[in-house]
C-alpha atoms as a PDB file:
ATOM      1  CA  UNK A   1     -81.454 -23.657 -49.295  1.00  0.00           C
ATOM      2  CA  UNK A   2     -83.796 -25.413 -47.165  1.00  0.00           C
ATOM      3  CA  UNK A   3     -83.982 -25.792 -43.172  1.00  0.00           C
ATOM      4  CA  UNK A   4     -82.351 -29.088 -43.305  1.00  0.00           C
ATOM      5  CA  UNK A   5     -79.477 -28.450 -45.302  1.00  0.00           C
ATOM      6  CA  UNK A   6     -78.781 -25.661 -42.867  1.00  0.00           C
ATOM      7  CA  UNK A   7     -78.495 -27.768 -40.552  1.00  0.00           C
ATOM      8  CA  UNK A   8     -76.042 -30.201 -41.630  1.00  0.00           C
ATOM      9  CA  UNK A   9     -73.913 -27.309 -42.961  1.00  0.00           C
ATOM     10  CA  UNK A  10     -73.415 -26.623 -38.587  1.00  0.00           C
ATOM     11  CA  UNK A  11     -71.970 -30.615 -38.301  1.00  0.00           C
ATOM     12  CA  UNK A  12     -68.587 -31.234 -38.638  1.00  0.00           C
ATOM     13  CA  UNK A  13     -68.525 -34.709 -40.146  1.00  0.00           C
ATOM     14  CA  UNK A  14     -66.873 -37.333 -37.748  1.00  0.00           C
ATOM     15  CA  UNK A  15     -67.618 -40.795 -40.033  1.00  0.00           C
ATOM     16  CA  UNK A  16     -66.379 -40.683 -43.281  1.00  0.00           C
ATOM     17  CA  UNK A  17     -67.406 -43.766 -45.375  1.00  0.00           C
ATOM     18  CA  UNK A  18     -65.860 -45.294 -48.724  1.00  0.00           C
ATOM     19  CA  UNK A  19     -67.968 -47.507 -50.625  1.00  0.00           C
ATOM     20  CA  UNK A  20     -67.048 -50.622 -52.035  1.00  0.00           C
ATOM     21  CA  UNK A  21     -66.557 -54.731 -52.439  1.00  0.00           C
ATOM     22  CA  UNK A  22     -64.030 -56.772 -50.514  1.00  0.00           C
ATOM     23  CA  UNK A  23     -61.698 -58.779 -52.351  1.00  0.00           C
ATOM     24  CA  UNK A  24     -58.756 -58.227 -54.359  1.00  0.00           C
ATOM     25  CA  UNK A  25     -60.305 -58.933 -57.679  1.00  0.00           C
ATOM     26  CA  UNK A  26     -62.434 -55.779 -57.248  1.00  0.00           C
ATOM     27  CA  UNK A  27     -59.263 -53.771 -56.404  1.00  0.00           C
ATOM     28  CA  UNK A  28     -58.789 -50.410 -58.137  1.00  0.00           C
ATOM     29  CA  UNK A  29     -62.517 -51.187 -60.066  1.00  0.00           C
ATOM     30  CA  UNK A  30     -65.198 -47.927 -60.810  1.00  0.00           C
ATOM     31  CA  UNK A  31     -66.975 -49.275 -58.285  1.00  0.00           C
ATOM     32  CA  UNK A  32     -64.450 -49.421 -55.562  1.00  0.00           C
ATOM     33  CA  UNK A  33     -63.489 -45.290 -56.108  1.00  0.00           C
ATOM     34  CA  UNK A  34     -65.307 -44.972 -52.433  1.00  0.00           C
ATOM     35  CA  UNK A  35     -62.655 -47.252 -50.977  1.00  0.00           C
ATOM     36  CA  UNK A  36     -59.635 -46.025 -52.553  1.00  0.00           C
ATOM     37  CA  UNK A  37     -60.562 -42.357 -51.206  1.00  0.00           C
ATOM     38  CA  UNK A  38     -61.040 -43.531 -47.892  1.00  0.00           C
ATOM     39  CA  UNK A  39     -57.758 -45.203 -48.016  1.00  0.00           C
ATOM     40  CA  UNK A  40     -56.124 -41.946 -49.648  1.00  0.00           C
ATOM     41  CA  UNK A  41     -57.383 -40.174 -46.180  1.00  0.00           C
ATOM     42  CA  UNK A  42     -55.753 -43.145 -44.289  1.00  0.00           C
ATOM     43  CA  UNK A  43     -52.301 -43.067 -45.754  1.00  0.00           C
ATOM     44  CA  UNK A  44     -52.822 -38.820 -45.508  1.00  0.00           C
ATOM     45  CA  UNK A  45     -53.565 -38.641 -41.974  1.00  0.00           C
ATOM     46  CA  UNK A  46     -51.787 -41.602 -40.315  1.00  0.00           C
ATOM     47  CA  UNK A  47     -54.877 -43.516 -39.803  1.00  0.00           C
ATOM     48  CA  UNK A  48     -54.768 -46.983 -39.612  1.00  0.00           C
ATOM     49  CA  UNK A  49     -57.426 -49.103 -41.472  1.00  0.00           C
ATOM     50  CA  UNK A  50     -57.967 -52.773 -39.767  1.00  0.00           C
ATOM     51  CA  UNK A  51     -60.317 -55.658 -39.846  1.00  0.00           C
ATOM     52  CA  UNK A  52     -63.195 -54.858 -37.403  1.00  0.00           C
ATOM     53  CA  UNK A  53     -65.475 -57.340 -36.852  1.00  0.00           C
ATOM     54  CA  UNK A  54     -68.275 -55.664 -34.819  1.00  0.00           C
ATOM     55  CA  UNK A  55     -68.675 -53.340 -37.596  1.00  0.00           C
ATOM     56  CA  UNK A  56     -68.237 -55.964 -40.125  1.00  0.00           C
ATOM     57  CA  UNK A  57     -65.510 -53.267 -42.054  1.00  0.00           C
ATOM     58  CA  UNK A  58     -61.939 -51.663 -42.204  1.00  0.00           C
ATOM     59  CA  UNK A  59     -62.008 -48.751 -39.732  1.00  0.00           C
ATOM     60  CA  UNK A  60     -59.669 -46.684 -38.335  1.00  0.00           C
ATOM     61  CA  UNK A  61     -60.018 -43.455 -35.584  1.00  0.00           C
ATOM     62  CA  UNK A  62     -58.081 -40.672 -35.717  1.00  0.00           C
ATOM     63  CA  UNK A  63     -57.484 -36.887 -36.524  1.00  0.00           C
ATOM     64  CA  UNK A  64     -57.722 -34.994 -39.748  1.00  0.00           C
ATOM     65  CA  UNK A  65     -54.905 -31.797 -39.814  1.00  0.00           C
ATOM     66  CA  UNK A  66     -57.914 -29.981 -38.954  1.00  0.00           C
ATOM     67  CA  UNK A  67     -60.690 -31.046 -36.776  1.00  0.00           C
ATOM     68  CA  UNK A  68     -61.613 -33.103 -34.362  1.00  0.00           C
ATOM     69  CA  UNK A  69     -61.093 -36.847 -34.379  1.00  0.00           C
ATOM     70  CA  UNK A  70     -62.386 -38.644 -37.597  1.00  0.00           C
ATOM     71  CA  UNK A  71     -63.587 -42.233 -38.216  1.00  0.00           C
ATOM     72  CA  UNK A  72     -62.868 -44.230 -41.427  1.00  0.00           C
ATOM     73  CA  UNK A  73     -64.918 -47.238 -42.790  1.00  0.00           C
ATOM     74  CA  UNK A  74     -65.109 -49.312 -45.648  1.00  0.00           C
ATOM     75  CA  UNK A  75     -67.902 -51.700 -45.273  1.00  0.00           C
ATOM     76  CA  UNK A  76     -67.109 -55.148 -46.084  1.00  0.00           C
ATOM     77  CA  UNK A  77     -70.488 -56.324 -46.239  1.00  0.00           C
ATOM     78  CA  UNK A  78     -70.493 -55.955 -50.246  1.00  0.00           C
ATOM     79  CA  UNK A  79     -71.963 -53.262 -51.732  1.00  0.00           C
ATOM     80  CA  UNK A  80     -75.484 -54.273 -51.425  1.00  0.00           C
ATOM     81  CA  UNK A  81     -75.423 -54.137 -47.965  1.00  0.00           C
ATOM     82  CA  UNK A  82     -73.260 -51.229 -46.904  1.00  0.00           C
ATOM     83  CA  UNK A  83     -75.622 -49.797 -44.593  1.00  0.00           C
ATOM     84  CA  UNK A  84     -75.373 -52.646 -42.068  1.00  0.00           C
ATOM     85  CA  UNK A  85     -71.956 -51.774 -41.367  1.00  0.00           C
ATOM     86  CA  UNK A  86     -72.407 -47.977 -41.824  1.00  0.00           C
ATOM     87  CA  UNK A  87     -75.492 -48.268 -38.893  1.00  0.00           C
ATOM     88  CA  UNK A  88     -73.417 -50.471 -36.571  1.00  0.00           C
ATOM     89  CA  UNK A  89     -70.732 -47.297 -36.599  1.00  0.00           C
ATOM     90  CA  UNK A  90     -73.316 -44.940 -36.039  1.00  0.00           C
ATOM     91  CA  UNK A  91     -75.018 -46.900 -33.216  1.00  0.00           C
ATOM     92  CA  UNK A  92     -72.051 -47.683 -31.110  1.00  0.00           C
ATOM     93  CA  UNK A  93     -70.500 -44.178 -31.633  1.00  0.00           C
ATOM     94  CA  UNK A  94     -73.851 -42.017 -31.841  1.00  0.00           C
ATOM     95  CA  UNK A  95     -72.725 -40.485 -34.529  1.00  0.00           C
ATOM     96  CA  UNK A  96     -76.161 -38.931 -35.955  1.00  0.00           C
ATOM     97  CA  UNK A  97     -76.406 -39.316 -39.462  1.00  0.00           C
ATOM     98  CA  UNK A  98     -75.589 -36.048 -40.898  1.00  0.00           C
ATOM     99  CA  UNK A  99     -72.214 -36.056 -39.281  1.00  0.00           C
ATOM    100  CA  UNK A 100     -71.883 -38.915 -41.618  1.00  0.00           C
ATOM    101  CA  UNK A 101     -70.244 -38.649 -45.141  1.00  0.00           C
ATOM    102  CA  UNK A 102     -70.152 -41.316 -47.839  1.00  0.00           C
ATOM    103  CA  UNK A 103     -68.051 -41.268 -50.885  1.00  0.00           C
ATOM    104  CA  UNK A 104     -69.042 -43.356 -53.556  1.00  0.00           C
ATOM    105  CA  UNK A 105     -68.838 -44.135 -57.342  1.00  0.00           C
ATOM    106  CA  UNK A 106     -71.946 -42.256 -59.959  1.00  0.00           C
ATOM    107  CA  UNK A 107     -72.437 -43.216 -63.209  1.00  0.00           C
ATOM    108  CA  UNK A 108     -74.464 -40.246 -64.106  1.00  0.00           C
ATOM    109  CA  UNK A 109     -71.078 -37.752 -63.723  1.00  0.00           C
ATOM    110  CA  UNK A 110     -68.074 -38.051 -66.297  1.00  0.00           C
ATOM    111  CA  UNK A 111     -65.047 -39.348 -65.245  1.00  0.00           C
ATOM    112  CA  UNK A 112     -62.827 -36.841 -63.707  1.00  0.00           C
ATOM    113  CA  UNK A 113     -65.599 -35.118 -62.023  1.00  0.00           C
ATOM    114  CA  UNK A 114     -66.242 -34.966 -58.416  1.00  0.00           C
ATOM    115  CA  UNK A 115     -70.040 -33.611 -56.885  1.00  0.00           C
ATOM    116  CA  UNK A 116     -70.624 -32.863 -53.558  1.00  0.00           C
ATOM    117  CA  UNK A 117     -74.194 -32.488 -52.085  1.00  0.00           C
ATOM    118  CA  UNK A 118     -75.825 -32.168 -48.350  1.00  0.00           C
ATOM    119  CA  UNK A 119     -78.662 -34.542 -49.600  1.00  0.00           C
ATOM    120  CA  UNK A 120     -80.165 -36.517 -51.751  1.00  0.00           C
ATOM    121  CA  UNK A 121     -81.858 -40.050 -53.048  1.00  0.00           C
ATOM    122  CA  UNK A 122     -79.864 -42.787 -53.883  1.00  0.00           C
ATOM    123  CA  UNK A 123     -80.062 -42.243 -57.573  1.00  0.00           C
ATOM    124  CA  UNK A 124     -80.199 -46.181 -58.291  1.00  0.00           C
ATOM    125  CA  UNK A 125     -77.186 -46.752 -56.715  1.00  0.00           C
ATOM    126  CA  UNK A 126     -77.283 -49.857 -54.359  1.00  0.00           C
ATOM    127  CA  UNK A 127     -75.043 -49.465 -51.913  1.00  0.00           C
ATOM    128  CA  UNK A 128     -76.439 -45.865 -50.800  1.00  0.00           C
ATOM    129  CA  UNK A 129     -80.076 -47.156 -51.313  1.00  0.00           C
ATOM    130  CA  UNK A 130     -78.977 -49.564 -48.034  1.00  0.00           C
ATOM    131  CA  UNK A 131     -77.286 -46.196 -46.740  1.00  0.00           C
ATOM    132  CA  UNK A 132     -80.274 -44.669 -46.528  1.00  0.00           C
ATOM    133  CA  UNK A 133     -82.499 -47.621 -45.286  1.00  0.00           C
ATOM    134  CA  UNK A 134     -80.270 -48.389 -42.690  1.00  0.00           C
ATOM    135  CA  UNK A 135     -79.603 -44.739 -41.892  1.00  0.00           C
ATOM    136  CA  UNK A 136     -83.330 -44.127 -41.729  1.00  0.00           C
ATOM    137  CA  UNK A 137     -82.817 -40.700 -43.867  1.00  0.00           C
ATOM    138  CA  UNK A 138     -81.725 -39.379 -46.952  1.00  0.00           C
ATOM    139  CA  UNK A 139     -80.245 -36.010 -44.782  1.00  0.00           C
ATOM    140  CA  UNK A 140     -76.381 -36.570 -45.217  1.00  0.00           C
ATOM    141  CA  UNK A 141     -73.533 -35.239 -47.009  1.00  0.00           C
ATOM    142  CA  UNK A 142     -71.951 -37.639 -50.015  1.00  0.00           C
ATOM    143  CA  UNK A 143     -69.329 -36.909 -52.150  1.00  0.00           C
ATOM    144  CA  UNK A 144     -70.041 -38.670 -55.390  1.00  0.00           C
ATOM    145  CA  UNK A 145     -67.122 -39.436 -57.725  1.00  0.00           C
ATOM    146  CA  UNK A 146     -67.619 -39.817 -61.410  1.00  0.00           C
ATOM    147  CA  UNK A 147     -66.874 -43.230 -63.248  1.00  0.00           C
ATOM    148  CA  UNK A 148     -69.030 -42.048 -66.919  1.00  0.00           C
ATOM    149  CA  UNK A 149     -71.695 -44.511 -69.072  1.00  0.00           C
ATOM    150  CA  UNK A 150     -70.809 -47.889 -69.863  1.00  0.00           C
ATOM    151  CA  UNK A 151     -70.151 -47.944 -73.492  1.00  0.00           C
ATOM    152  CA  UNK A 152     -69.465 -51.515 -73.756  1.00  0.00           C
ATOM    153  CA  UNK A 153     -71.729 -53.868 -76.177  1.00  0.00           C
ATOM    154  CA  UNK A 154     -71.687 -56.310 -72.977  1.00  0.00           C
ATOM    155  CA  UNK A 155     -74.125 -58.657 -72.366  1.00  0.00           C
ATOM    156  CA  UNK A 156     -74.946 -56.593 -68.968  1.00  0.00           C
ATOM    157  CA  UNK A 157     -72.955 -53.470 -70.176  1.00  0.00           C
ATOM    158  CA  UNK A 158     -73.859 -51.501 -65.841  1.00  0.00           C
ATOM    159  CA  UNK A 159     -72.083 -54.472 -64.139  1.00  0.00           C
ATOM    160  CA  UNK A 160     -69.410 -54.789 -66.661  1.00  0.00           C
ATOM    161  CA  UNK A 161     -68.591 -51.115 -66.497  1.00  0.00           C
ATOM    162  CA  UNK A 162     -68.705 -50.411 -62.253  1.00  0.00           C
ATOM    163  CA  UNK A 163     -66.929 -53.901 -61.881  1.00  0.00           C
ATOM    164  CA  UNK A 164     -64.403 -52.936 -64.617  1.00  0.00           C
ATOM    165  CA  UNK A 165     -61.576 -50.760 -64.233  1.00  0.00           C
ATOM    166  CA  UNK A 166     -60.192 -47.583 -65.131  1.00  0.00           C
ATOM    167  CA  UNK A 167     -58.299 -47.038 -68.879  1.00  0.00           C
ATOM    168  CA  UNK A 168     -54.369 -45.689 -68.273  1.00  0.00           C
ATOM    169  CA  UNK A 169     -55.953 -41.868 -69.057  1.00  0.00           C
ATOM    170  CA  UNK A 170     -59.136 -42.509 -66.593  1.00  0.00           C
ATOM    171  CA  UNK A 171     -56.466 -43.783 -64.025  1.00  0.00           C
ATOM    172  CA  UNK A 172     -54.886 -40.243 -64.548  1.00  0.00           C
ATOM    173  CA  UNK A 173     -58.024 -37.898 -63.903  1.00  0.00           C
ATOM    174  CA  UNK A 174     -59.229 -40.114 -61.123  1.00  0.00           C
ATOM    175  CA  UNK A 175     -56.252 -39.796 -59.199  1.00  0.00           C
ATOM    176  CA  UNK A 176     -56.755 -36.604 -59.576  1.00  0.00           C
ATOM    177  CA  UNK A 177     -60.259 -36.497 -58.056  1.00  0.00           C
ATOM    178  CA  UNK A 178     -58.938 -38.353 -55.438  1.00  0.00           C
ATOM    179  CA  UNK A 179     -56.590 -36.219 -54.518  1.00  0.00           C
ATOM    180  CA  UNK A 180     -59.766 -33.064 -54.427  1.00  0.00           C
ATOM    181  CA  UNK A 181     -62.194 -35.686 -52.021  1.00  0.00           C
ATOM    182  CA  UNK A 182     -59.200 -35.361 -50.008  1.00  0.00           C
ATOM    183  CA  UNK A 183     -58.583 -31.578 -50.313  1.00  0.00           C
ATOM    184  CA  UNK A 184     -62.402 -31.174 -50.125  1.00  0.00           C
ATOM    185  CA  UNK A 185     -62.304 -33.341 -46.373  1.00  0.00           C
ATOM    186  CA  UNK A 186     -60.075 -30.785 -45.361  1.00  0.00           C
ATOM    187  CA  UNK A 187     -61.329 -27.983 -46.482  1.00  0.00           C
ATOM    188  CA  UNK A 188     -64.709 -29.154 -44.675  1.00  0.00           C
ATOM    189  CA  UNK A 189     -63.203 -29.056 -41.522  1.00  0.00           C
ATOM    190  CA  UNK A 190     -61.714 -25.640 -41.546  1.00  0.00           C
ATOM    191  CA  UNK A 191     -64.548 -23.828 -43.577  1.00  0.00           C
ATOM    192  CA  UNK A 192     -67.524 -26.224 -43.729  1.00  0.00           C
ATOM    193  CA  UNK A 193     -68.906 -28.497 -46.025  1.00  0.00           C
ATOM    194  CA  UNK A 194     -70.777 -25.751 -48.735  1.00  0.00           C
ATOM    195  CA  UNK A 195     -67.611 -24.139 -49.036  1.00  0.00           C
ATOM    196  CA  UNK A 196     -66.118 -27.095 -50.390  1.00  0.00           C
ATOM    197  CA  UNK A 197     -69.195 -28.148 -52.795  1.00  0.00           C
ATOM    198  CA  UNK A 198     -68.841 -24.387 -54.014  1.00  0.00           C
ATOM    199  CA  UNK A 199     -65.158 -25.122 -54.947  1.00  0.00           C
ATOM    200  CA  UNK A 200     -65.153 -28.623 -55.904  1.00  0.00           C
ATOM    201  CA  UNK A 201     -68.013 -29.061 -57.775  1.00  0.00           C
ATOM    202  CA  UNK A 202     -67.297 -27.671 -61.010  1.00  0.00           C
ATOM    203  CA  UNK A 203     -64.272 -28.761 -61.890  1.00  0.00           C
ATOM    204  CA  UNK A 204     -63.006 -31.251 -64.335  1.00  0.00           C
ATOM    205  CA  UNK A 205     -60.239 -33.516 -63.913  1.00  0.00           C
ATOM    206  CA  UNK A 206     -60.092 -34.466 -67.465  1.00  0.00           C
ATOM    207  CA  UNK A 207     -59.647 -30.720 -68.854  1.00  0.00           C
ATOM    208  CA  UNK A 208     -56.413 -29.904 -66.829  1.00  0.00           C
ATOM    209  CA  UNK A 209     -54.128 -33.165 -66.901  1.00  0.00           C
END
């Protein structure tokens, strides 16, 4: 483990973002899995999600069952430009950036798997490569929720996938993912963030529904 990730292991997060695009027609889409576990954490914990146009986002303040008091955001920039909303949070709060965790969609893990990490590059995904630019690091926790490989013969097969949404059975294991960010949040609070990535981490939504 290196210096820095022993570091943000000591910060209790206090912004949690979900990534996403605004709109109803990208409701309940692969890329939109940030959003809907933000707004799991919403209806969970009694925090309200409204418009807020100085962050240019749904946010809501409140408190976790454990913890401190928590922020909520889902930018409404578009995806592309997440980190716009994401800094304006962190600048009017000072929330420094590893007390900052974003939840978002990854191609690269099956659906019905969940990965946790204290770091890490982008990994081509757009909305945390304007995370991290606006953020000015890559030293964060993110909570990465799998959505699998387009297998579509579509003329641009990546957009068609993220902007497409879940099968019935998909629906099933992602709601339960979901349901572990959630678990995971809370289990942050009381025990720290590694102790949730060593629970969380391996298991597979898909192998016990």
């Amino acid at each position: 483990m290196t210096a820095s990730n022993e570091s943000l292991e000591l910060v209790k997060p206090t912004l949690i973002v979900g990534l996403g695009n605004p709109g109803s027609k990208y409701n309940k889409t692969r890329h939109n899995v940030g959003f809907d576990a933000v707004d799991m954490m919403s209806k969970a914990w009694r925090i309200p999600l409204t418009e807020n146009k100085r962050f240019t986002g749904e946010f809501g303040e409140g408190l976790p069952p454990v913890g401190e008091k928590v922020r909520l955001l889902k930018p409404l920039t578009y995806m592309n430009r997440s980190g716009q909303s994401i800094r304006a949070v962190m600048d009017w709060y000072k929330v420094p950036a590893a007390a900052v965790v974003i939840i978002y969609d990854d191609m690269d893990l099956p659906t019905g798997r969940v990965r946790l990490r204290l770091s890490g590059s982008a990994g081509g995904h757009n909305g945390m490569k304007s995370a991290i630019a606006h953020m000015g690091t890559q030293g964060f926790p993110r909570i990465r929720i799998g959505v699998g490989r387009p297998t579509s013969a579509a003329s641009d097969p990546v957009v068609s996938h993220v902007l497409g949404k879940f099968s019935p059975a998909e629906t099933k294991s992602v709601d339960e993912v979901l349901y572990w960010v959630l678990s995971a949040m809370e289990l942050t609070y009381k025990e720290g963030f590694s102790k949730a990535m060593s629970l969380y981490n391996g298991r597979d939504a898909s192998a016990v529904l």
